[in-house]
Protein backbone atom coordinates (compact mmCIF):
# COMPACT_ATOMS: atom_id res chain seq x y z
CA UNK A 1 -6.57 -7.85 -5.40
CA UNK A 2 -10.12 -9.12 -5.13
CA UNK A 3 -12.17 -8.10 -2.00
CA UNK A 4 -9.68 -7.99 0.11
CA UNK A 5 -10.17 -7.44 3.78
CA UNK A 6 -8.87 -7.86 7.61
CA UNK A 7 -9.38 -11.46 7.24
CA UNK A 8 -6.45 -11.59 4.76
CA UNK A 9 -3.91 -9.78 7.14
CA UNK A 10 -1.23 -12.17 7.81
CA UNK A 11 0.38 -12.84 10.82
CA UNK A 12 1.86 -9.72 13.02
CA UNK A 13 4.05 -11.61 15.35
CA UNK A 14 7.17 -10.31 15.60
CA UNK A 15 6.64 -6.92 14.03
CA UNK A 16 6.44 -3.32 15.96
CA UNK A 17 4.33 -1.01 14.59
CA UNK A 18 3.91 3.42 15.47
CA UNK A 19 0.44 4.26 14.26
CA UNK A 20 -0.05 8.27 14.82
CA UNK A 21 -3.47 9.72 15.84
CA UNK A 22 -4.27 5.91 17.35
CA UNK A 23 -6.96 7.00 19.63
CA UNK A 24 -9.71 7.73 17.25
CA UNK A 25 -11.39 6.50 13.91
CA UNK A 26 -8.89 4.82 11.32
CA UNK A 27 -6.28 4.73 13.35
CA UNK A 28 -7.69 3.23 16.32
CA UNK A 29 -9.22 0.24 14.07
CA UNK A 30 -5.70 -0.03 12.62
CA UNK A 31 -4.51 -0.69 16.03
CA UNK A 32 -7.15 -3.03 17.40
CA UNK A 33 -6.82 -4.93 13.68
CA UNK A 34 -2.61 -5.49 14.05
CA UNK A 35 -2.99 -5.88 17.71
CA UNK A 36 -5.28 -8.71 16.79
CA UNK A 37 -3.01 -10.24 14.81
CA UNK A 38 -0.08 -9.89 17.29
CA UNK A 39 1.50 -7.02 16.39
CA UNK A 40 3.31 -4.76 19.17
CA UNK A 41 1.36 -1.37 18.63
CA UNK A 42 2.80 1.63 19.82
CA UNK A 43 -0.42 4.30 19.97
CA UNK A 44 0.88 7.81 18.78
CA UNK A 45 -1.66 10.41 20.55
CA UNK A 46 -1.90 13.99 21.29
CA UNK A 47 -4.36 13.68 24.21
CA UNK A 48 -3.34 12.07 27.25
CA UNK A 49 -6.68 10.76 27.97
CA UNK A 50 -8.03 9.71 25.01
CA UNK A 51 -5.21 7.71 24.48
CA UNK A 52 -5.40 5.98 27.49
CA UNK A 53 -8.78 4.81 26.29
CA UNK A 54 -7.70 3.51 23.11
CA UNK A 55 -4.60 1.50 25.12
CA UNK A 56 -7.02 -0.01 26.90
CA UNK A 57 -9.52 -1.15 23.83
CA UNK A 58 -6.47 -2.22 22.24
CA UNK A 59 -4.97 -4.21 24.95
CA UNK A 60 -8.35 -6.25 25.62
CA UNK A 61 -7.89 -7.60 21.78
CA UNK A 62 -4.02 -7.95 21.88
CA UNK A 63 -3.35 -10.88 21.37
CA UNK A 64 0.84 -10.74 21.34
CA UNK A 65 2.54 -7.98 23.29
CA UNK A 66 1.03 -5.16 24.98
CA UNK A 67 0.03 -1.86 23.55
CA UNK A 68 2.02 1.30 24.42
CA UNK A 69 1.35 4.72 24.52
CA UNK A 70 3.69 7.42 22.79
CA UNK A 71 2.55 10.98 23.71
CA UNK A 72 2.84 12.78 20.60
CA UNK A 73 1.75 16.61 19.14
CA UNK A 74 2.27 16.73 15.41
CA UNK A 75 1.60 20.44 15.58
CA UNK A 76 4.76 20.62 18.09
CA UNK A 77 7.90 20.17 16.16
CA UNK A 78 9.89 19.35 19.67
CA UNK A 79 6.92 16.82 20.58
CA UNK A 80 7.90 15.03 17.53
CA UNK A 81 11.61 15.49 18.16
CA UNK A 82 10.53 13.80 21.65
CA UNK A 83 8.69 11.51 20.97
CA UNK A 84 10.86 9.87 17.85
CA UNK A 85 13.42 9.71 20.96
CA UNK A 86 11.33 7.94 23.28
CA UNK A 87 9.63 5.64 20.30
CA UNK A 88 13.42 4.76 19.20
CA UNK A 89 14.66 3.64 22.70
CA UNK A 90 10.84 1.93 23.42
CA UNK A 91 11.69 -0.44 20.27
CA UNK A 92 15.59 -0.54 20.30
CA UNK A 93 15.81 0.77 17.13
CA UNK A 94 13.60 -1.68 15.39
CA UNK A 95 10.28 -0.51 13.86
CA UNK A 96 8.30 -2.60 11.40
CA UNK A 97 5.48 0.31 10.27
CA UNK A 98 5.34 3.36 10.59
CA UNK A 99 1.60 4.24 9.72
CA UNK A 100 1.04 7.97 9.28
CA UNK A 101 -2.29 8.36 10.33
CA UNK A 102 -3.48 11.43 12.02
CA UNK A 103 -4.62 14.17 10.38
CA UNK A 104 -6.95 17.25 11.32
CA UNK A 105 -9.38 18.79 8.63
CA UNK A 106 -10.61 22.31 7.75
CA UNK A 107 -10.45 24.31 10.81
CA UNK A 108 -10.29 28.03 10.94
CA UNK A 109 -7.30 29.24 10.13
CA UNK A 110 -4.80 29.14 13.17
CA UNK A 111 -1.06 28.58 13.51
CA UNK A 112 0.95 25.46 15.34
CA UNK A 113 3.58 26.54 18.01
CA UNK A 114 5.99 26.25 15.61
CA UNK A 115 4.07 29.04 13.94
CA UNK A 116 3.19 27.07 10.49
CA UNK A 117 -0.02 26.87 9.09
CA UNK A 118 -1.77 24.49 11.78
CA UNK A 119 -2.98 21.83 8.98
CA UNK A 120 -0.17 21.88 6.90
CA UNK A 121 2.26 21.88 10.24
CA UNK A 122 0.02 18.90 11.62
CA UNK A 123 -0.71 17.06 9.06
CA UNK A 124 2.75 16.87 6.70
CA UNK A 125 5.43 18.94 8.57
CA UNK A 126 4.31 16.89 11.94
CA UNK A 127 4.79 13.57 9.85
CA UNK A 128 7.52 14.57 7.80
CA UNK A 129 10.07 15.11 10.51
CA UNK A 130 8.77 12.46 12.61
CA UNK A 131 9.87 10.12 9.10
CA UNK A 132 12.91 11.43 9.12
CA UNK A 133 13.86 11.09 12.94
CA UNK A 134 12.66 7.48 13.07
CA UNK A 135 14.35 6.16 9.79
CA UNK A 136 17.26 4.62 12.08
CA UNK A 137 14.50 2.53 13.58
CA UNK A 138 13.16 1.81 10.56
CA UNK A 139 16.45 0.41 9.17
CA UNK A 140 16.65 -1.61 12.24
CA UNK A 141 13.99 -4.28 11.13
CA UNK A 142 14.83 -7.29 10.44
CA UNK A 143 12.36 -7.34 7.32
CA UNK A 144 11.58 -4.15 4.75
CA UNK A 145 10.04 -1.82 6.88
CA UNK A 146 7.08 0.19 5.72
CA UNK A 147 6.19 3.85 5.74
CA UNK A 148 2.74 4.26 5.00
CA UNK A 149 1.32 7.93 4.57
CA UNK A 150 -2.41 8.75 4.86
CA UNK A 151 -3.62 11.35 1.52
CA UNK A 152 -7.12 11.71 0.69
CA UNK A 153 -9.44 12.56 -1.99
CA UNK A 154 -9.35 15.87 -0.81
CA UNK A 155 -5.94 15.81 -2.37
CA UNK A 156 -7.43 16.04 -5.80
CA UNK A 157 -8.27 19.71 -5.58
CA UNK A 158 -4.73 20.45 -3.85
CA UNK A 159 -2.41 22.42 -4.80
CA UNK A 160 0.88 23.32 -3.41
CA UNK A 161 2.56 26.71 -3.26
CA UNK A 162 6.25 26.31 -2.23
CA UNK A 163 6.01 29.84 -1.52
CA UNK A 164 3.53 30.51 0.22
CA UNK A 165 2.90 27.34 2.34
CA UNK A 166 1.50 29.08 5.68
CA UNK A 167 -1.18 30.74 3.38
CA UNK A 168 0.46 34.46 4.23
CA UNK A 169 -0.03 35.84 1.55
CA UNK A 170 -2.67 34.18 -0.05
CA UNK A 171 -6.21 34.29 1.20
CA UNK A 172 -6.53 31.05 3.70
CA UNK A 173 -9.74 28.84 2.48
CA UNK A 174 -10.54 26.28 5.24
CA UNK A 175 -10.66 23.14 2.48
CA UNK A 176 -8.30 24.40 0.00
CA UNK A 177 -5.35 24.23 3.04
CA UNK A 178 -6.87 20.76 3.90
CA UNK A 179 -6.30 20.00 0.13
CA UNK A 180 -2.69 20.80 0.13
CA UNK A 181 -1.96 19.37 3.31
CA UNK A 182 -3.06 16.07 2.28
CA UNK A 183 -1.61 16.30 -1.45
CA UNK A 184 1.60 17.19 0.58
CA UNK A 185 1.24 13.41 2.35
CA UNK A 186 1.36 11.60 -1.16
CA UNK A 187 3.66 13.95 -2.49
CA UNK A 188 6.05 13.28 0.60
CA UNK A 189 5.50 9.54 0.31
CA UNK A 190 6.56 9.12 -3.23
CA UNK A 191 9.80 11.40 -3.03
CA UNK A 192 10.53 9.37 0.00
CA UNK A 193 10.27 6.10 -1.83
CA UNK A 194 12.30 7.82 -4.62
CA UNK A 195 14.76 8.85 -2.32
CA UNK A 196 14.87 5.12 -0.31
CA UNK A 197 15.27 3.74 -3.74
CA UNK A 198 18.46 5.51 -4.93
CA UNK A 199 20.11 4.88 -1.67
CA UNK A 200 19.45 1.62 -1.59
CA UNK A 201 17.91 1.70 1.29
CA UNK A 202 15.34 -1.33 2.94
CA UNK A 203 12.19 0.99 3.26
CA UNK A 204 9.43 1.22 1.20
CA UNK A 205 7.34 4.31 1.14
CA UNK A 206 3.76 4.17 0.21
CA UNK A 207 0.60 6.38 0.39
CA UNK A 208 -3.01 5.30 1.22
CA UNK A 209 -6.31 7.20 1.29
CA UNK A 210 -9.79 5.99 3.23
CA UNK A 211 -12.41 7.56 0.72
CA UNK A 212 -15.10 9.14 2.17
CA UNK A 213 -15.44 7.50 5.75
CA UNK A 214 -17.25 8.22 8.97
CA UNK A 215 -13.57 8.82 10.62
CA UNK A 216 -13.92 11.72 13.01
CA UNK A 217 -12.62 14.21 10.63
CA UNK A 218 -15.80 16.01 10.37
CA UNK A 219 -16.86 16.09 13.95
CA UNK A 220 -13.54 17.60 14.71
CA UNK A 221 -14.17 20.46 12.23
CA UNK A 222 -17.12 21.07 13.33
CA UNK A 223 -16.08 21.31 16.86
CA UNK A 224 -12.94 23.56 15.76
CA UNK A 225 -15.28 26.25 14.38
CA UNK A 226 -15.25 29.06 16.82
CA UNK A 227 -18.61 30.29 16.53
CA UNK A 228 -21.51 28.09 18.05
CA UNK A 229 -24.08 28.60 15.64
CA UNK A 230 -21.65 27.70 12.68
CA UNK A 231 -20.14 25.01 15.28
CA UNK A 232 -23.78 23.70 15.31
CA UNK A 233 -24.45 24.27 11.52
CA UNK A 234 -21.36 22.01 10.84
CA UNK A 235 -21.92 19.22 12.74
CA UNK A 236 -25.46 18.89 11.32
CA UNK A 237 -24.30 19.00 8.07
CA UNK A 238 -21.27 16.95 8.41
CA UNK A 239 -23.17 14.17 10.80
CA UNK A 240 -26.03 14.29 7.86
CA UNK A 241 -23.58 13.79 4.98
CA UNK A 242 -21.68 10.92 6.16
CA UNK A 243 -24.93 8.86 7.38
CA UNK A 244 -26.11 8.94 4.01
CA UNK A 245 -22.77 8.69 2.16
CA UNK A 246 -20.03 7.22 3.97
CA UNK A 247 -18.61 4.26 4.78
CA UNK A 248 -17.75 2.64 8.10
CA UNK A 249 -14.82 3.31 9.57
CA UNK A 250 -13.90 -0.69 8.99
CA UNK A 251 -13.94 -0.74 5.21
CA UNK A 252 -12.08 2.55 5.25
CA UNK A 253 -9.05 1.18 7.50
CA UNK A 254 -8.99 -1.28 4.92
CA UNK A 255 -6.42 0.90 2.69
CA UNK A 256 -3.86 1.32 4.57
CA UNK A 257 -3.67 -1.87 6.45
CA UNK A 258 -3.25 -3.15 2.92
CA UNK A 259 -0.39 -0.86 2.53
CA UNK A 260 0.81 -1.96 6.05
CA UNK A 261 0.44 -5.86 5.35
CA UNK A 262 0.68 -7.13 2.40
CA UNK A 263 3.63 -8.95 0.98
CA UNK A 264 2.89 -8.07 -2.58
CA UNK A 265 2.97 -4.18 -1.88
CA UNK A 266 5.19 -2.03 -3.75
CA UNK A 267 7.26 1.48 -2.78
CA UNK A 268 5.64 4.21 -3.94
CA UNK A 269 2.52 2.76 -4.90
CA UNK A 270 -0.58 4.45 -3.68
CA UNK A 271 -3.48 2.67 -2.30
CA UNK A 272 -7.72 3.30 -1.64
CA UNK A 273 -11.24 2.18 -2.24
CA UNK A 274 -11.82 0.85 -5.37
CA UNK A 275 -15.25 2.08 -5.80
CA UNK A 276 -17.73 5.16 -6.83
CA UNK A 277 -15.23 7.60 -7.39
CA UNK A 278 -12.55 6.30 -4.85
CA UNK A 279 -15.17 6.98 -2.20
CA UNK A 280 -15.84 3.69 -0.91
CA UNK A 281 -15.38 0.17 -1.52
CA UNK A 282 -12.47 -2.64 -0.92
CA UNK A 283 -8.50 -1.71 -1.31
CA UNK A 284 -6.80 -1.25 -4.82
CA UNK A 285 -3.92 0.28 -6.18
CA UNK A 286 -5.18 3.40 -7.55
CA UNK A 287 -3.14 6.02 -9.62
CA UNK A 288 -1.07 8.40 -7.67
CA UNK A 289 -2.01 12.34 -8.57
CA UNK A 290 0.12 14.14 -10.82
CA UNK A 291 2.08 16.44 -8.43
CA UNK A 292 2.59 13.12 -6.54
CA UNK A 293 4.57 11.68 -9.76
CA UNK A 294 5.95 15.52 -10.51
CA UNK A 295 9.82 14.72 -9.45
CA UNK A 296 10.75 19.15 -9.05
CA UNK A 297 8.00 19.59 -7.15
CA UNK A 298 8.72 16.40 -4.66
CA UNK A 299 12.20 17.69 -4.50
CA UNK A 300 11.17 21.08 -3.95
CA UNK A 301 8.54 19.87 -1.05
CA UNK A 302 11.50 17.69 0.25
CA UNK A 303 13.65 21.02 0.70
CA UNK A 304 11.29 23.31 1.70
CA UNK A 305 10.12 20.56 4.68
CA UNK A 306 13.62 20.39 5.93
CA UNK A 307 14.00 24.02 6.06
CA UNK A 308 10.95 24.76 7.91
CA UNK A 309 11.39 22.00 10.42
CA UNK A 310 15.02 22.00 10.78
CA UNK A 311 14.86 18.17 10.76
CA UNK A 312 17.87 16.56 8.46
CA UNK A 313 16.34 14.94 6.04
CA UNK A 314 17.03 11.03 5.93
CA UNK A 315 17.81 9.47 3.66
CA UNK A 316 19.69 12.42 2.65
């Protein structure tokens, strides 16, 4: 692809699409982008409030049916469980995309109710099960639907231990439990497409990653940091970094609306920047990382997710 950008989308009409974390950063330009286009765009979000914001910048651009809310807390395995339910009956059983977008980075180490580490719960645990409960829906378009996972660089340093995924035993390093959190996406996404693959199934699976753009991410770790002075020591350091470095939040949406869009996509492929490093730039299929092509350890993530949430996997 060559320079490819929003202006290359094709038509939405027609096609439903669940984009988690929608009030905010990538994944509220997602949803103003396939609104645009005339997608129906079902707005995933934790926060009550902020998403009623984001409904109503979407709705101003929509330009086929109206945006939705879905109240949704991927650190809450029955707020998943509930809102797959109310997501399903909202759309009938037919869902076009399901974009996997939110995501929290580096906090302080914590716990989700659930009791798993909070970014590995949130950020692939959360997704995982909320996959799996919506595949139904997903089977229910009348095209291939999509699943499209958000990784990140930060996956490169990742690594996953299968035993010790809540970081009990080990010592808990804010950015290292980012890291495997977000290997833990791609990883998902290509045992998924593996998985859709062998069954047959009319789902394709893909992963995506933003580079290194001014998303939110870094204000919401610095606001997670529990002491003020480091709270304060964060945010100048993060807000400093991504003036200089970053892109906008536009060219980093462009990855996974890619993934979401474009007929030529394939399962399991894995999408970002194509520039310095992966860090910026226009959309490109890049090279998945090793774990991500490792088949034991994608079946061993695959069991050990199922276990912890208690969610059947599907397809099984």
């Amino acid at each position: 692809m060559s320079k490819w950008t929003e202006a290359d989308i094709p038509a939405q009409d027609g096609r439903t699409v669940v984009i988690t974390g929608a009030n905010s950063g990538l994944g509220l330009r997602s949803a103003v982008v396939l609104a645009e286009k005339g997608a129906r765009v079902l707005l995933a979000c934790r926060s009550p409030e902020r998403g009623q914001r984001a409904l109503g910048e979407v709705a101003e651009v929509a330009t086929g049916p109206a945006p939705e809310l879905v109240r949704l807390d991927l650190a809450s395995l029955a707020s998943v469980r509930e809102a797959a339910g109310e997501i399903r009956k909202a759309t009938g059983d037919s869902l076009d995309v399901l974009l996997n977008n939110a995501g929290l980075m580096a906090p302080p180490k914590g716990h989700t109710v659930d009791g798993f580490e909070t970014q590995f719960g949130t950020n692939h645990l959360g997704h995982a099960a909320l996959t799996w409960l919506l595949m139904p829906a997903l089977r229910g378009s009348d095209g291939v639907a999509r699943v499209v996972t958000l990784s990140s660089v930060a996956a490169t340093g990742g690594r996953i231990d299968l035993d010790d995924p809540n970081y009990e035993t080990r010592r808990y390093f804010p950015w290292t439990a980012y890291g495997q959190s977000k290997l833990a996406n791609q990883v998902f996404a290509l045992e998924l497409d593996r998985r859709l693959r062998a069954a047959g199934e009319p789902v394709l699976s893909v992963a995506a990653h933003p580079g290194y753009t001014r998303s939110g991410l870094s204000s919401g770790m610095a606001n997670a940091q529990r002491n003020a002075v480091l709270r304060a020591v964060v945010g100048a350091g993060a807000g400093l970094s991504e003036r200089l470095l970053a892109q906008n939040t536009r060219m980093g949406t462009l990855p996974q609306l890619y993934a979401a869009t474009a007929p030529e996509v394939e399962g399991g492929a894995y999408y970002g920047p194509d520039g310095f490093g992966g860090t910026r730039g226009f959309p490109a299929r890049v090279r998945p990382l090793g774990p991500a092509r490792d088949e034991p350890l994608g079946a061993g993530l695959w069991q050990l997710t199922a276990e912890m949430t208690g969610v059947t996997p599907d397809p099984a």
